[in-house]
C-alpha atoms as a PDB file:
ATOM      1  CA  UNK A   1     191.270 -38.088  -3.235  1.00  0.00           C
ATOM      2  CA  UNK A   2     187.622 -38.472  -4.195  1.00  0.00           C
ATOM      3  CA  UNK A   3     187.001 -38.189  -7.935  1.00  0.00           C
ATOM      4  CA  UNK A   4     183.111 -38.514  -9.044  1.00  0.00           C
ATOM      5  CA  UNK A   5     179.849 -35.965  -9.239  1.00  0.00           C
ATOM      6  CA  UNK A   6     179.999 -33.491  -6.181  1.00  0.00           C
ATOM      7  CA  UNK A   7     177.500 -33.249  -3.337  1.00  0.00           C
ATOM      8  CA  UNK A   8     174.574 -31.326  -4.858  1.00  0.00           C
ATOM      9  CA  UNK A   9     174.525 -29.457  -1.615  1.00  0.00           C
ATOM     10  CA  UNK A  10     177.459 -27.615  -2.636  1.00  0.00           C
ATOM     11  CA  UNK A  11     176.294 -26.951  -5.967  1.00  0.00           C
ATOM     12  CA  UNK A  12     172.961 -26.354  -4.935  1.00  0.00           C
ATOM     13  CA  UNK A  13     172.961 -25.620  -0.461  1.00  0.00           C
ATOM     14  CA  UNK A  14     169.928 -26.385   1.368  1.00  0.00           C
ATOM     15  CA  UNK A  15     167.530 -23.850   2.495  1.00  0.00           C
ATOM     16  CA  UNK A  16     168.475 -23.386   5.929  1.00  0.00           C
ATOM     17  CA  UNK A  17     165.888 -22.418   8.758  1.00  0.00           C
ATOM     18  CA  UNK A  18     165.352 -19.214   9.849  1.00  0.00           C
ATOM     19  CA  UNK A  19     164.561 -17.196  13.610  1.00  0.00           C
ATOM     20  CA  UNK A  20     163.507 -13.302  13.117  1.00  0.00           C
ATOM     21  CA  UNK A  21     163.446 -12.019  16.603  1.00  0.00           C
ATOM     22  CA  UNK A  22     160.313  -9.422  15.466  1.00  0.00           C
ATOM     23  CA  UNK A  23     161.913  -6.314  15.729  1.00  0.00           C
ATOM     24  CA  UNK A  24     165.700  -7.840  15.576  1.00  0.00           C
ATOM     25  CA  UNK A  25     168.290  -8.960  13.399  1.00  0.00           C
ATOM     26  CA  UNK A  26     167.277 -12.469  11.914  1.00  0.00           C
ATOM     27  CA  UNK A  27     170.217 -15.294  11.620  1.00  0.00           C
ATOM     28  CA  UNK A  28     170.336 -19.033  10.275  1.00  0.00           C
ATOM     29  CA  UNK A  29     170.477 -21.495  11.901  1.00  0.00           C
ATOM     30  CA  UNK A  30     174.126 -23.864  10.940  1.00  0.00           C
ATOM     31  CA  UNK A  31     172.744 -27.082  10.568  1.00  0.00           C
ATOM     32  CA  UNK A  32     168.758 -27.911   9.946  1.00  0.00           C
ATOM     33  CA  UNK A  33     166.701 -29.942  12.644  1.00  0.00           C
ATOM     34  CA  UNK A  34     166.995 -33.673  11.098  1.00  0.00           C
ATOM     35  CA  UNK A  35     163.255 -33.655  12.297  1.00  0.00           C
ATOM     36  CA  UNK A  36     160.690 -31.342  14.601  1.00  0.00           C
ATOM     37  CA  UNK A  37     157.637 -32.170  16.457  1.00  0.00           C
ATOM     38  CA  UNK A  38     154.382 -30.280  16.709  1.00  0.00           C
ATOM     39  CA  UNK A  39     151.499 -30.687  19.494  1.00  0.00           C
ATOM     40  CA  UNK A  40     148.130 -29.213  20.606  1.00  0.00           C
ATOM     41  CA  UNK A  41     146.019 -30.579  23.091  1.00  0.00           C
ATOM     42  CA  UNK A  42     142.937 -29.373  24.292  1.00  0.00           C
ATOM     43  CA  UNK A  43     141.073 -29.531  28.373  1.00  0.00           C
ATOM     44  CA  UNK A  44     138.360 -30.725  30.064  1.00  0.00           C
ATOM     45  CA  UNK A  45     137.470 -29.668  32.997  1.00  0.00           C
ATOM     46  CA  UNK A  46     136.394 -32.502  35.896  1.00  0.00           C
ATOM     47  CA  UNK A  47     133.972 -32.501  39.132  1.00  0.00           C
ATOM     48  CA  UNK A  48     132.824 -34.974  40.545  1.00  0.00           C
ATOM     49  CA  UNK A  49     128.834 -35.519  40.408  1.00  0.00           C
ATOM     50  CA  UNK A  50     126.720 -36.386  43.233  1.00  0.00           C
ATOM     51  CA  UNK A  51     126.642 -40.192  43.514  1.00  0.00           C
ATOM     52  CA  UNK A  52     128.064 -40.911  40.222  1.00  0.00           C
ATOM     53  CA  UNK A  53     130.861 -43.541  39.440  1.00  0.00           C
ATOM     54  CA  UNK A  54     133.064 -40.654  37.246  1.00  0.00           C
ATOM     55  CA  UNK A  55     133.412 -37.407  37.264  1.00  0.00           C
ATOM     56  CA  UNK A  56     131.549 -34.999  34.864  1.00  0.00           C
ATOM     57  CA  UNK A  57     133.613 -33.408  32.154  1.00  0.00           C
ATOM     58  CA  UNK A  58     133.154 -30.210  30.182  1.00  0.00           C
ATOM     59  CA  UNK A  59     135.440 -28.747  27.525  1.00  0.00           C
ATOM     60  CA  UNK A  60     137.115 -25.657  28.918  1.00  0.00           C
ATOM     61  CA  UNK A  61     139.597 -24.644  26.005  1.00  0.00           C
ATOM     62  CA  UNK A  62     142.032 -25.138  23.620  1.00  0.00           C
ATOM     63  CA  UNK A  63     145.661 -25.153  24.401  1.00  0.00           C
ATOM     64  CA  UNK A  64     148.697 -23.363  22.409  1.00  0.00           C
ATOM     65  CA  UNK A  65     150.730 -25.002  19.625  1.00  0.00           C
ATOM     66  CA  UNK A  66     154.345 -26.012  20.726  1.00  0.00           C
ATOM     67  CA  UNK A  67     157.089 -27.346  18.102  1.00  0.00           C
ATOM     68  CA  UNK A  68     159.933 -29.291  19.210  1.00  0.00           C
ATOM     69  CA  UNK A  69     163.409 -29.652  17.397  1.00  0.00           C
ATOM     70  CA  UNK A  70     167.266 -30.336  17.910  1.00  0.00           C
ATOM     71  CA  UNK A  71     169.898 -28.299  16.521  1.00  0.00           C
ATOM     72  CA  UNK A  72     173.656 -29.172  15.968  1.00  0.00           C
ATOM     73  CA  UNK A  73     176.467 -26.837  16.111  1.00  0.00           C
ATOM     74  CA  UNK A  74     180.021 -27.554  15.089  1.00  0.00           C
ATOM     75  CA  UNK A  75     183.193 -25.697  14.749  1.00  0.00           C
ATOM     76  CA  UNK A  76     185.620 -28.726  14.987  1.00  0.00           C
ATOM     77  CA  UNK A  77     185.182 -29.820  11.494  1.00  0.00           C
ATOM     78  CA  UNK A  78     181.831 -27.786   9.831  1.00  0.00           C
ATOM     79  CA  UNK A  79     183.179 -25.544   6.853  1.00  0.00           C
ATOM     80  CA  UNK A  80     181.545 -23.576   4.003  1.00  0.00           C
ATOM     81  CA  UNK A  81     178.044 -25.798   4.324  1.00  0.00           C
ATOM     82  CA  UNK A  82     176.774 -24.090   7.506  1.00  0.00           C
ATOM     83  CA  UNK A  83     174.198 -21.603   7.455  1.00  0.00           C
ATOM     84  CA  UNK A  84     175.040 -17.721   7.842  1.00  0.00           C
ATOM     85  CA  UNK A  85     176.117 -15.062   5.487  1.00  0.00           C
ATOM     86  CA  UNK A  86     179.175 -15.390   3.306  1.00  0.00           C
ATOM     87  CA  UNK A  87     181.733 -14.518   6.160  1.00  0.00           C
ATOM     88  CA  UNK A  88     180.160 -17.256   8.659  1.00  0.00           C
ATOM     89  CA  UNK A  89     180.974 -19.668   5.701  1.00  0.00           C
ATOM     90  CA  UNK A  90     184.223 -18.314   5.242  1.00  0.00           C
ATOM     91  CA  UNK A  91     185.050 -18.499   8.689  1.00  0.00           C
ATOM     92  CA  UNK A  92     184.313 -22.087   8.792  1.00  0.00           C
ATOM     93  CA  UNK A  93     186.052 -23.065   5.891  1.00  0.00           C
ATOM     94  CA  UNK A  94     188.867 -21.490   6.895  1.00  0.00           C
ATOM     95  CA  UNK A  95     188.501 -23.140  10.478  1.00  0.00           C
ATOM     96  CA  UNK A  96     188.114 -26.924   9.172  1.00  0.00           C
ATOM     97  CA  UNK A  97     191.529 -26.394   7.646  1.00  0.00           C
ATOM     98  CA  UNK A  98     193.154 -26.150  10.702  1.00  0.00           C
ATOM     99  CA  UNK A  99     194.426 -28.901  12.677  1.00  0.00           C
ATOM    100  CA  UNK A 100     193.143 -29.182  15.997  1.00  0.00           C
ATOM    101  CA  UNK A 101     195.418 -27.067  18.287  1.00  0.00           C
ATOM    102  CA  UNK A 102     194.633 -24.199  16.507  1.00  0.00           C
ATOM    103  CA  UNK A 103     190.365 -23.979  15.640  1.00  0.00           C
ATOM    104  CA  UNK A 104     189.754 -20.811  16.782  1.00  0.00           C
ATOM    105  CA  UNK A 105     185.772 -20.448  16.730  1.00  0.00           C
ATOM    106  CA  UNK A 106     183.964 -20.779  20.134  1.00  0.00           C
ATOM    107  CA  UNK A 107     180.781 -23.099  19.432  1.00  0.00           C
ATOM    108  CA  UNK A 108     178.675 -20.825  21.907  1.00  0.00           C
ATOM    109  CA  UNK A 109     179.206 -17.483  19.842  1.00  0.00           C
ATOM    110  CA  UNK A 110     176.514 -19.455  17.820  1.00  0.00           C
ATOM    111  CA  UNK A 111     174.930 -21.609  20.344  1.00  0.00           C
ATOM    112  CA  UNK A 112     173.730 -17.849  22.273  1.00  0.00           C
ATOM    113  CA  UNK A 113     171.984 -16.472  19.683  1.00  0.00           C
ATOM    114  CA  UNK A 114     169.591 -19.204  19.790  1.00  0.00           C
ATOM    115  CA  UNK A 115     169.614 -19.465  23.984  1.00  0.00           C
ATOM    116  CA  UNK A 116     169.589 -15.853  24.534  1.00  0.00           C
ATOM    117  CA  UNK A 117     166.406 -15.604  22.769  1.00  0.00           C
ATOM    118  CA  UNK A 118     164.759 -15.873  26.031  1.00  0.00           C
ATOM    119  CA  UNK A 119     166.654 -13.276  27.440  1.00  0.00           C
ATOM    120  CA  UNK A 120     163.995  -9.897  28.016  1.00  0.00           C
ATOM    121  CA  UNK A 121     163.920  -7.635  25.923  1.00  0.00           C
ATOM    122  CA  UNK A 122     164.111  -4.089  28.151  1.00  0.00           C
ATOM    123  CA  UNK A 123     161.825  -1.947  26.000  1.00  0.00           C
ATOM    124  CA  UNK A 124     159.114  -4.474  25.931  1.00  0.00           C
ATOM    125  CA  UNK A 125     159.642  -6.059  29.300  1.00  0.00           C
ATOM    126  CA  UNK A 126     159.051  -9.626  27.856  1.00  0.00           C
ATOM    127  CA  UNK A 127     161.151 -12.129  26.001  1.00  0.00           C
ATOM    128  CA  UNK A 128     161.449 -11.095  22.010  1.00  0.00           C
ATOM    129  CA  UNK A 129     158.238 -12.244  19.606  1.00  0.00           C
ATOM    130  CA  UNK A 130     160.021 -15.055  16.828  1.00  0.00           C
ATOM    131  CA  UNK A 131     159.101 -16.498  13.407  1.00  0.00           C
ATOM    132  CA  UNK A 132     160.499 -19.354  12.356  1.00  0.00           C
ATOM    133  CA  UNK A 133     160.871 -19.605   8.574  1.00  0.00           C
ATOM    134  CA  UNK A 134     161.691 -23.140   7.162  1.00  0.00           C
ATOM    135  CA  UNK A 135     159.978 -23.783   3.599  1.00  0.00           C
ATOM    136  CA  UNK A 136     156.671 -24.989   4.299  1.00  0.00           C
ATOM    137  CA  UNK A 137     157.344 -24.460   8.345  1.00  0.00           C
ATOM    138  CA  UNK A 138     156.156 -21.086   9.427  1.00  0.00           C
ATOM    139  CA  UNK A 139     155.634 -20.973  13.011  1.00  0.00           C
ATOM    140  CA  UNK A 140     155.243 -17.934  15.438  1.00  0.00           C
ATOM    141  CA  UNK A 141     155.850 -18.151  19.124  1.00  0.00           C
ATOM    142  CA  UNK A 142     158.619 -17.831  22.176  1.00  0.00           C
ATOM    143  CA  UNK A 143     161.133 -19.919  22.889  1.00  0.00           C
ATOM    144  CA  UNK A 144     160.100 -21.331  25.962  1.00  0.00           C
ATOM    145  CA  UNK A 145     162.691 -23.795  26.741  1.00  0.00           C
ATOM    146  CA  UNK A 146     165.811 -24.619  25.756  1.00  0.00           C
ATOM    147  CA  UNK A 147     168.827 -26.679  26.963  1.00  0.00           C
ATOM    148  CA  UNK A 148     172.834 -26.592  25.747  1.00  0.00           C
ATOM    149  CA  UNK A 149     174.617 -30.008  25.622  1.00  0.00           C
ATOM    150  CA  UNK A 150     177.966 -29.700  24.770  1.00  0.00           C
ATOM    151  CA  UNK A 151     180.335 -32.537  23.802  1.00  0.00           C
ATOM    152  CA  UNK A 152     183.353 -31.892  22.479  1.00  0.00           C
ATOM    153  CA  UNK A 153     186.111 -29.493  23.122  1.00  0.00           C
ATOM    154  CA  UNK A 154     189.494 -28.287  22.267  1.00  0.00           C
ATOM    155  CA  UNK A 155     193.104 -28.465  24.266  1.00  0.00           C
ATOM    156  CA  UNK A 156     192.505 -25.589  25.636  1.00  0.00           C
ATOM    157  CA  UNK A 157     188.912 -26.491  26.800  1.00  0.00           C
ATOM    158  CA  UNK A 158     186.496 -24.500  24.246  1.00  0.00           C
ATOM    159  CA  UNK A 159     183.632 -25.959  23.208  1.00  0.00           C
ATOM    160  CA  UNK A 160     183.679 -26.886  19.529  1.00  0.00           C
ATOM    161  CA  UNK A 161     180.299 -28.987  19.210  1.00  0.00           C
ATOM    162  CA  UNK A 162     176.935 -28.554  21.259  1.00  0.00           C
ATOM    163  CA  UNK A 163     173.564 -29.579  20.627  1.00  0.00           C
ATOM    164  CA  UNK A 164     170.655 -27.801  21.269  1.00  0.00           C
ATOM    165  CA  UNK A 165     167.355 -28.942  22.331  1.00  0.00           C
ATOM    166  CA  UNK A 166     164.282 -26.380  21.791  1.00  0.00           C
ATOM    167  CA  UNK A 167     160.790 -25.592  22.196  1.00  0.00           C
ATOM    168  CA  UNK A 168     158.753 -23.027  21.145  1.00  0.00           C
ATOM    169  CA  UNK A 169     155.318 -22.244  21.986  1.00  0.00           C
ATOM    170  CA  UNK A 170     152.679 -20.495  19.693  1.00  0.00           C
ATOM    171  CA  UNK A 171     151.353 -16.927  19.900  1.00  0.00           C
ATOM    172  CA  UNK A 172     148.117 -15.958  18.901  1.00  0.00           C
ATOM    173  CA  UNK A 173     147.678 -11.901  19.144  1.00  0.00           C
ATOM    174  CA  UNK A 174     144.606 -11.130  21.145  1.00  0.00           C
ATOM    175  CA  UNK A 175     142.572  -9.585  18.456  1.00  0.00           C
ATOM    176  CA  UNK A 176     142.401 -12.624  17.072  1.00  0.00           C
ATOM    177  CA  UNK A 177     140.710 -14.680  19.696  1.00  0.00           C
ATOM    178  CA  UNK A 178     136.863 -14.338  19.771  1.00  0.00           C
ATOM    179  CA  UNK A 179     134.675 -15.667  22.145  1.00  0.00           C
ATOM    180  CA  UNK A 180     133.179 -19.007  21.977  1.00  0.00           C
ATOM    181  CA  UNK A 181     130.287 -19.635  19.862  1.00  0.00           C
ATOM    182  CA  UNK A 182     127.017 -20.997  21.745  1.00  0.00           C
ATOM    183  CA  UNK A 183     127.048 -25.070  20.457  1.00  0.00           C
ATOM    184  CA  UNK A 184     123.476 -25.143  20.779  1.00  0.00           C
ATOM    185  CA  UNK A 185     120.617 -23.104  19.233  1.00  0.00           C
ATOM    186  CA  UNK A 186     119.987 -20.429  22.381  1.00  0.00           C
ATOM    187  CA  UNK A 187     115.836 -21.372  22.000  1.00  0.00           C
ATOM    188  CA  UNK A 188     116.872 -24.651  23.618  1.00  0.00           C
ATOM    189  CA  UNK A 189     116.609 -25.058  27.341  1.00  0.00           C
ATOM    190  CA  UNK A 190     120.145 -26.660  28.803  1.00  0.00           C
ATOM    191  CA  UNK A 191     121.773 -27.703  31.772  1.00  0.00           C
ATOM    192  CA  UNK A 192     125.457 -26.737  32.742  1.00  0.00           C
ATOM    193  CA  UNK A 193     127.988 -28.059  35.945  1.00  0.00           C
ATOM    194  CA  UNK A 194     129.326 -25.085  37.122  1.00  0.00           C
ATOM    195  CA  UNK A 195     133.254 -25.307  37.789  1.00  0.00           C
ATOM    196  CA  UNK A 196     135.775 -23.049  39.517  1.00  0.00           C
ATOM    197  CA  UNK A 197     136.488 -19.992  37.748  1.00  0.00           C
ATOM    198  CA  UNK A 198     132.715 -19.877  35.846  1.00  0.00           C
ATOM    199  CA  UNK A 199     131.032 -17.036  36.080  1.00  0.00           C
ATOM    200  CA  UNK A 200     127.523 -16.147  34.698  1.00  0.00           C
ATOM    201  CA  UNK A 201     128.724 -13.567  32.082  1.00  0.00           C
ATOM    202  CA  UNK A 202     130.906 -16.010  31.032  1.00  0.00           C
ATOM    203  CA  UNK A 203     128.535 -18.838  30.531  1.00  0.00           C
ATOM    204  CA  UNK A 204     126.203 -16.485  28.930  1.00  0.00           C
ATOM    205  CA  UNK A 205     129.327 -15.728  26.381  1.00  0.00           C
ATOM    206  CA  UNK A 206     129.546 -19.198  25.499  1.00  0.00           C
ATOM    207  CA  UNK A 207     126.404 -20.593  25.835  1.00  0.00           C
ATOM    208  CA  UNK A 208     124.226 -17.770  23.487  1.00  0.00           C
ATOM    209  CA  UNK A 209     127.169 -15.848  22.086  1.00  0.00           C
ATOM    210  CA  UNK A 210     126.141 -13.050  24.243  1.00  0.00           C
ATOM    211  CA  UNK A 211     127.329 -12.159  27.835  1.00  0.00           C
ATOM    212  CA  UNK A 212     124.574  -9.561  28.791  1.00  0.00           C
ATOM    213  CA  UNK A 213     122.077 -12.499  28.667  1.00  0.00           C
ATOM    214  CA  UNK A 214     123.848 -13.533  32.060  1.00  0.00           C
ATOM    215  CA  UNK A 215     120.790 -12.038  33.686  1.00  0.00           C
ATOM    216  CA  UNK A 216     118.633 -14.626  32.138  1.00  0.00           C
ATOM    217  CA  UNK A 217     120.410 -17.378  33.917  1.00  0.00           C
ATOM    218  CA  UNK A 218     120.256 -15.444  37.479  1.00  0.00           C
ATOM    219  CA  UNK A 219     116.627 -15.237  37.039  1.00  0.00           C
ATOM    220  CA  UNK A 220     115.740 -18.680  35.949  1.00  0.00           C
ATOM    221  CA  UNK A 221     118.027 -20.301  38.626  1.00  0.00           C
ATOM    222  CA  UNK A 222     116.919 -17.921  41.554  1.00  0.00           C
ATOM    223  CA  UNK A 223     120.420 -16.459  41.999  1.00  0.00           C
ATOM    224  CA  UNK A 224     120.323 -12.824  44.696  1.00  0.00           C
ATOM    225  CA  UNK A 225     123.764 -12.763  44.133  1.00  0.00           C
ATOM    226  CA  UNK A 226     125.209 -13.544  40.732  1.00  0.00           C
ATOM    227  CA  UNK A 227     129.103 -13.120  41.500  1.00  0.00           C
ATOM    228  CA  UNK A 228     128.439 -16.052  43.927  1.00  0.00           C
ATOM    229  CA  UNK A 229     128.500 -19.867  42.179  1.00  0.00           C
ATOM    230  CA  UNK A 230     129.771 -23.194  43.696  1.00  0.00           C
ATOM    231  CA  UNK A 231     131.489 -25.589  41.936  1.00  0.00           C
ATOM    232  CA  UNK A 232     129.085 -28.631  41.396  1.00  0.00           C
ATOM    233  CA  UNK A 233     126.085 -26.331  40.873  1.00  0.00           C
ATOM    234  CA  UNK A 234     123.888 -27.013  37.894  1.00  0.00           C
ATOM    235  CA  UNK A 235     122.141 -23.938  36.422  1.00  0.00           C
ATOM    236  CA  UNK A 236     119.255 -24.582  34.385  1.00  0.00           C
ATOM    237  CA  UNK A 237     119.964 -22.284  31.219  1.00  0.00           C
ATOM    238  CA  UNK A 238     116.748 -20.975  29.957  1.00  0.00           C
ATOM    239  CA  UNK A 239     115.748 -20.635  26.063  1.00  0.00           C
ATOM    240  CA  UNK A 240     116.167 -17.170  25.086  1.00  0.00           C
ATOM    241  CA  UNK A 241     112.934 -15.601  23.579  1.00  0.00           C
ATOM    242  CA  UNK A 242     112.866 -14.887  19.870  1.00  0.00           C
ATOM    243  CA  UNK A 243     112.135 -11.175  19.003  1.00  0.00           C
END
């Protein structure tokens, strides 16, 4: 029997992450991620110049944020330290007590409330909206991938311990994305590639912050018909006049 100062994280338990479904019931998670990974990346867009050893390449946009993390779920031997309200803990305890022909608690009762959260949501036709809540970790997004290991299991073949590999991806709500703002002073004459998927209103948008100057560029690079541009083009962008 151990005698000595207990585990502060009895005394004291750590704060455990948090998922709010927006809209649903939020829930702990049992055990915290021993680490998570966040990314961004940005793209370029490439085409390949007229007798030129590379291709050209122009910025096209920034990507989404995605965080990465593993969670662990136990019912073989996890008691009151697991995350969840005071019956979850109870549960637990009571559970670890128990030798092994008799743990009752299915590991996937927990394992599915983190896996069905990309399960659609029938009034809104999409996947449920989460926020992730973890001290300084506050992170919006969907749960875009997810996949269940599980490795250990009782007599009578229920899984008792699983881990759970996730990833989330960011959501930004429209109103907050505005349109590029022109990197150069608009009184400047420039030169742009064009690439699939341009079109003059919006090169106008992110060349001079304003997409009704698309007729400018028609008229400078002799365009009859605007809605038509080939990839490899390059429009001459004309200096706008000052007022």
């Amino acid at each position: 029997m151990y005698i000595g100062i207990p585990n502060p994280n009895i005394l004291v338990p750590l704060e455990k992450m948090t998922i709010q479904p927006v809209g649903g019931k939020a829930f702990q998670v049992l055990y915290n991620p021993e680490s998570y990974r966040q990314s961004r990346s940005v793209h370029y867009a490439q085409s390949q110049g007229i007798a030129t050893n590379a291709p050209i390449s122009q910025f096209a946009g920034g990507g989404l944020e995605v965080l990465q993390f593993r969670l662990f779920f136990d019912s073989m031997s996890a008691g009151s330290e697991v995350g969840g309200d005071l019956l979850d803990k109870a549960k637990f305890l009571g559970n670890s007590l128990l030798p092994s022909l008799a743990k009752q608690i299915d590991v996937r009762t927990y394992t599915q409330k983190v896996y069905g959260l990309m399960e659609i949501v029938p009034s809104k036709h999409a996947p449920p909206l989460l926020k992730l809540k973890w001290a300084s970790l506050q992170f919006t997004g969907h749960l875009v991938s997810c996949q269940q290991t599980f490795v250990r299991f009782s007599e009578q073949g229920v899984p008792l311990r699983a881990w759970l590999d996730c990833v989330f991806q960011e959501f930004i709500a429209p109103a907050k994305v505005n349109l590029p703002r022109p990197t150069e002073s608009p009184d400047t004459t420039k030169y742009r590639t064009v690439y699939q998927g341009d079109s003059l209103w919006a090169l106008s948008a992110r060349e001079y912050g304003q997409p009704e100057e698309w007729r400018a560029i028609a008229d400078a690079n002799g365009l009859a018909n605007p809605r038509v541009l080939r990839s490899g083009d390059r429009l001459v962008l004309p200096a706008l006049k000052k007022e």
